[in-house]
Protein backbone atom coordinates (compact mmCIF):
# COMPACT_ATOMS: atom_id res chain seq x y z
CA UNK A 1 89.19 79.01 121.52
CA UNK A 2 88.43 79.81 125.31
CA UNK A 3 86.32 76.64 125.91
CA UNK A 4 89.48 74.33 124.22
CA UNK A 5 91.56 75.47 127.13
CA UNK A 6 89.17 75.24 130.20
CA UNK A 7 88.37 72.70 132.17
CA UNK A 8 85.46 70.32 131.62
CA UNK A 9 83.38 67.77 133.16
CA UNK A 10 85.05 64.90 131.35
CA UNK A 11 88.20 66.10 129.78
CA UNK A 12 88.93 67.35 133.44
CA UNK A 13 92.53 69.26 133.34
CA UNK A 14 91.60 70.76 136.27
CA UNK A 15 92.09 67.50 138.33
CA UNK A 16 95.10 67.03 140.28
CA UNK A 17 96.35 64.22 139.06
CA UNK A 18 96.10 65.43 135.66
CA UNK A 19 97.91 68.30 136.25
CA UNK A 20 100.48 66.42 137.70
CA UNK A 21 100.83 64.18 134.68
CA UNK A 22 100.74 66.65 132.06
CA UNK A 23 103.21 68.98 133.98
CA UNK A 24 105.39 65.72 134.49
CA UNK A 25 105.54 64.82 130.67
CA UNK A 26 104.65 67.59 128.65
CA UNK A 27 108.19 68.50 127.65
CA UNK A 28 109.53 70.04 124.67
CA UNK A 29 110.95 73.04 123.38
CA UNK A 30 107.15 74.27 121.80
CA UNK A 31 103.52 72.87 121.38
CA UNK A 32 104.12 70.39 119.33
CA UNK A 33 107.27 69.11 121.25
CA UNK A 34 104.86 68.59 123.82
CA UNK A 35 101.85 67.60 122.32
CA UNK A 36 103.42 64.53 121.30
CA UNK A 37 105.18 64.07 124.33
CA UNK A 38 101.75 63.51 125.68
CA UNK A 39 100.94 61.66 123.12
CA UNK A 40 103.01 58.64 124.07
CA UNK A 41 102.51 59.18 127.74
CA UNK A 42 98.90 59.13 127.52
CA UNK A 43 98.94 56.29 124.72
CA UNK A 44 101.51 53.88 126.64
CA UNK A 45 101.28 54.69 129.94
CA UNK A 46 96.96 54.00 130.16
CA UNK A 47 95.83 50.03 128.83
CA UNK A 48 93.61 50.60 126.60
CA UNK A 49 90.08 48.42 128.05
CA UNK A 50 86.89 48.23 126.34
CA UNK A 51 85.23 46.30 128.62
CA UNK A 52 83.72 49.24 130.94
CA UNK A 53 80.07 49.99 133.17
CA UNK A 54 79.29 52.66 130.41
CA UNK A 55 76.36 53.58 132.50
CA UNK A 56 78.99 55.47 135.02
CA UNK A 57 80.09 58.69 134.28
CA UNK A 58 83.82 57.26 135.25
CA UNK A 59 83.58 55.67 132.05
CA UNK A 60 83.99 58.53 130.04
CA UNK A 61 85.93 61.10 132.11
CA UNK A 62 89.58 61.44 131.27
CA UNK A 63 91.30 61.40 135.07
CA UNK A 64 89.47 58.20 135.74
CA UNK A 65 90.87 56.39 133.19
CA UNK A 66 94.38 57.86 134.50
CA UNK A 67 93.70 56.53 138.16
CA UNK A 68 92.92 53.71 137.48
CA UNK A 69 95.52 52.70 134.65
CA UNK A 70 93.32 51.90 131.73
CA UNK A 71 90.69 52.68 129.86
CA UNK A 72 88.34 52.64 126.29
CA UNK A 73 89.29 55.17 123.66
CA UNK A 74 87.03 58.19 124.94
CA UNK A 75 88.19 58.76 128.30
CA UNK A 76 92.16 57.78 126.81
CA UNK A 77 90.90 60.89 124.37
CA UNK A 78 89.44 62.88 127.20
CA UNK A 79 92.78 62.50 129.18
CA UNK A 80 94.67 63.45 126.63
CA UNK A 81 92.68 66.57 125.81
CA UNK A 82 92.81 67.24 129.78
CA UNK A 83 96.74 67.13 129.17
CA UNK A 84 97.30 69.41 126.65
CA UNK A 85 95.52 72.09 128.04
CA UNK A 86 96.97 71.59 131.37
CA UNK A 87 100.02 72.49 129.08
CA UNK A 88 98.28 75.47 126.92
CA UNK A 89 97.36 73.66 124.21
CA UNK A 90 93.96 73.98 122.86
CA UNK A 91 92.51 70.67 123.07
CA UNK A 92 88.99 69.22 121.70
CA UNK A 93 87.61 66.01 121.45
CA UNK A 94 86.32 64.20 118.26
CA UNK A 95 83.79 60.86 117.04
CA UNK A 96 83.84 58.75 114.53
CA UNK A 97 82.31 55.49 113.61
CA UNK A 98 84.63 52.52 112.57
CA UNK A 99 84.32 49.27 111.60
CA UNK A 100 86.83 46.53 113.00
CA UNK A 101 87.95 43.95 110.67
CA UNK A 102 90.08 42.60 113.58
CA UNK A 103 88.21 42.60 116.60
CA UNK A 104 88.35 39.83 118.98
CA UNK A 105 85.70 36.97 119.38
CA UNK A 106 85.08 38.10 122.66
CA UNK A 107 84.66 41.70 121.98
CA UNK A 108 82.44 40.52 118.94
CA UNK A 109 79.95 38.35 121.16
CA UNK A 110 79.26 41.05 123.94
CA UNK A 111 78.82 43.71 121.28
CA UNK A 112 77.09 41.69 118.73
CA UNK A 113 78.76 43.33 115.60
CA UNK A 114 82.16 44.89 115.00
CA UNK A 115 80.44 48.52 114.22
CA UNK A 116 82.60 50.70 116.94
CA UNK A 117 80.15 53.61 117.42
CA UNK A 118 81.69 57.14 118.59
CA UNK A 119 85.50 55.60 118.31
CA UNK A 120 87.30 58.59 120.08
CA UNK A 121 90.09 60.77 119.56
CA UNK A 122 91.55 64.28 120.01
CA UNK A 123 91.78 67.17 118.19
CA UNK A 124 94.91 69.14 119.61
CA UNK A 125 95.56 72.85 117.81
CA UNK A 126 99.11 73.13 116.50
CA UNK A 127 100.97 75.80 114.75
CA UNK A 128 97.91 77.19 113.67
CA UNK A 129 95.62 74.28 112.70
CA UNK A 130 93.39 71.08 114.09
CA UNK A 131 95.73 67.89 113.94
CA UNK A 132 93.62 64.30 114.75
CA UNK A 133 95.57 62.54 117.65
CA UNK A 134 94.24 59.05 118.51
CA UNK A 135 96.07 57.52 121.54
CA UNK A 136 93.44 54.20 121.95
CA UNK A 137 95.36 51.86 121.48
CA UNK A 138 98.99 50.93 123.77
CA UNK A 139 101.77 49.53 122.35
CA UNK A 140 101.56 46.56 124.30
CA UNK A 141 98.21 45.19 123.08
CA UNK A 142 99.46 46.19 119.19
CA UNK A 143 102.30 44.13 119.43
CA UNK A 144 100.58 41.18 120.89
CA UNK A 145 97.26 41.77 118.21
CA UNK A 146 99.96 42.51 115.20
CA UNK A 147 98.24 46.13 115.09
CA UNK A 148 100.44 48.48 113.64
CA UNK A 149 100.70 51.11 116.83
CA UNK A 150 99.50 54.52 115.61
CA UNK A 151 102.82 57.21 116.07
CA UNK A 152 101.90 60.78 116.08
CA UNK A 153 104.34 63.45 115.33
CA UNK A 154 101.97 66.88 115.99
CA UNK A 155 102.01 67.43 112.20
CA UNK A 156 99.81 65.06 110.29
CA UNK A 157 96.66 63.26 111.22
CA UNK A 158 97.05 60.09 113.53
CA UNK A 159 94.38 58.19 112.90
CA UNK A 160 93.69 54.09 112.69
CA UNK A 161 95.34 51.98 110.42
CA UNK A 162 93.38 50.31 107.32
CA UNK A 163 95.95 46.97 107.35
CA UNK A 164 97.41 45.46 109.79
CA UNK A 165 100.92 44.20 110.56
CA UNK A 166 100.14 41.35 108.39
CA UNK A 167 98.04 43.57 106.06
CA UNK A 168 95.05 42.02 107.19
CA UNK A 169 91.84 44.51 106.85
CA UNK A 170 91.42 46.18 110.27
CA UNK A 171 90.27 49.83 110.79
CA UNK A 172 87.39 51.03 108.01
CA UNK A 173 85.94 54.92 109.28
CA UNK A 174 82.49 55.14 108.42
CA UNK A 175 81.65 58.30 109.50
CA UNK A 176 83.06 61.17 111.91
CA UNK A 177 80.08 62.69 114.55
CA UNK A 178 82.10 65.97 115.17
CA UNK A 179 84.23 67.09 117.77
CA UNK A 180 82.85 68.87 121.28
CA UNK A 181 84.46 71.32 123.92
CA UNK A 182 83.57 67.92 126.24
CA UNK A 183 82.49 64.28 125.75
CA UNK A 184 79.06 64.02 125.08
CA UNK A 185 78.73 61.07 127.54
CA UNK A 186 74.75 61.24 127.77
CA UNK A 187 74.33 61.19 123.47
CA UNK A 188 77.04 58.50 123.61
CA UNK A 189 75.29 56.12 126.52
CA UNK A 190 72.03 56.48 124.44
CA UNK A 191 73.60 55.20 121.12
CA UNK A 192 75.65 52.76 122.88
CA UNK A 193 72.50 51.21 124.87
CA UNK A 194 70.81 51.37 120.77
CA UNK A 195 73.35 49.73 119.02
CA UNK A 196 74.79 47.56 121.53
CA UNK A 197 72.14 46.50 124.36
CA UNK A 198 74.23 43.84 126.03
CA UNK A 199 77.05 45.51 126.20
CA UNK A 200 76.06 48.86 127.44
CA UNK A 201 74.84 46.83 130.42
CA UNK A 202 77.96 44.80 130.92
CA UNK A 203 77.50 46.00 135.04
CA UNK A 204 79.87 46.68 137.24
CA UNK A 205 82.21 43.59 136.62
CA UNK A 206 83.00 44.80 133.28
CA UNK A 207 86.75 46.12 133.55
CA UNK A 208 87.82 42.18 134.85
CA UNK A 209 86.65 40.75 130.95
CA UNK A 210 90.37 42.49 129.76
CA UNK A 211 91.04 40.98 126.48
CA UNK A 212 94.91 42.14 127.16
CA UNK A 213 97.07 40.80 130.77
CA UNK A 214 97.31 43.21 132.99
């Protein structure tokens, strides 16, 4: 359990600014008090972005995604993992391969399918067990998409949605990859320049194609 509670490369809890968010809203009376507490901080308060240079290691590591305001699922699951230990909580982070019935044309025509290879999220360890936390997506860009935001109450398993607001098909999981003391940024960069050559090399413009307003 050591490793879930030290810092990392990626899920960095040892990073000042981390720190000062988790201290800031990781409040409650016990773990899970503040595990979702972070939750929604880490959820709302970073856009979610998946238009990144996924050849920089910024692109995966979880205060990066905190400085600058936004950011694709796996750092928004690094950050998160950051959080909770930064608050005791043994954190770990997790894969899993989705398919998106509701992705947007734009999103569609960089990656060329709408296969989301190693989809993250985090794996925080409450009253005595693993519990799936998946703070992607911000409530902002569900309301305007008709997602149905994902709540989390430290109990049960947040994961995606299969329907949307509409009960349109949206999330389908495929497959989970496992869960890691850090993100495996280098296996993830070689899948991601596999299965989606254009966009791994969207270059260093990539964060201005936002599909949501800033």
């Amino acid at each position: 359990m050591k490793e879930f509670l030290e810092p990392a490369r990626f899920v960095d809890s040892d990073h000042p600014k981390v720190v000062e968010f988790a201290r800031e809203h990781a409040v409650g009376a016990n773990d899970r008090e503040k595990a979702v507490a972070l939750y929604y901080a880490v959820r709302d308060g970073v856009r979610y972005n998946p238009f990144q240079n996924f050849t920089l290691d910024e692109a995966y590591r979880g205060s990066a995604c905190l400085e600058r305001n936004e950011g694709w699922c796996v750092p928004k699951a690094a950050l998160l993992a950051a959080c909770a230990r930064v608050a005791g909580i043994p954190a770990r982070v997790g894969y899993a391969d989705v398919k998106n019935h509701l992705t947007t044309p734009a999103l569609t025509a960089k990656m060329g399918t709408d296969l989301f290879v190693f989809h993250g999220y985090t794996d925080l360890f409450l009253d005595g067990r693993w519990v799936k936390a998946t703070p992607a997506f911000n409530l902002a860009m569900c309301t305007r998409f008709r997602v149905k935001p994902l709540e989390f109450d430290g109990s049960e398993d947040s994961i995606f949605h299969p329907f949307d607001e509409d009960n349109r098909r949206h999330m389908e999981y495929l497959r989970f990859r496992g869960t890691y003391a850090d993100v495996p940024a280098d296996e993830i960069r070689r899948v991601f320049a596999e299965t989606y050559p254009r966009y791994f090399n969207l270059g260093p413009d990539a964060r201005k194609e936002s599909f949501e307003p800033a």
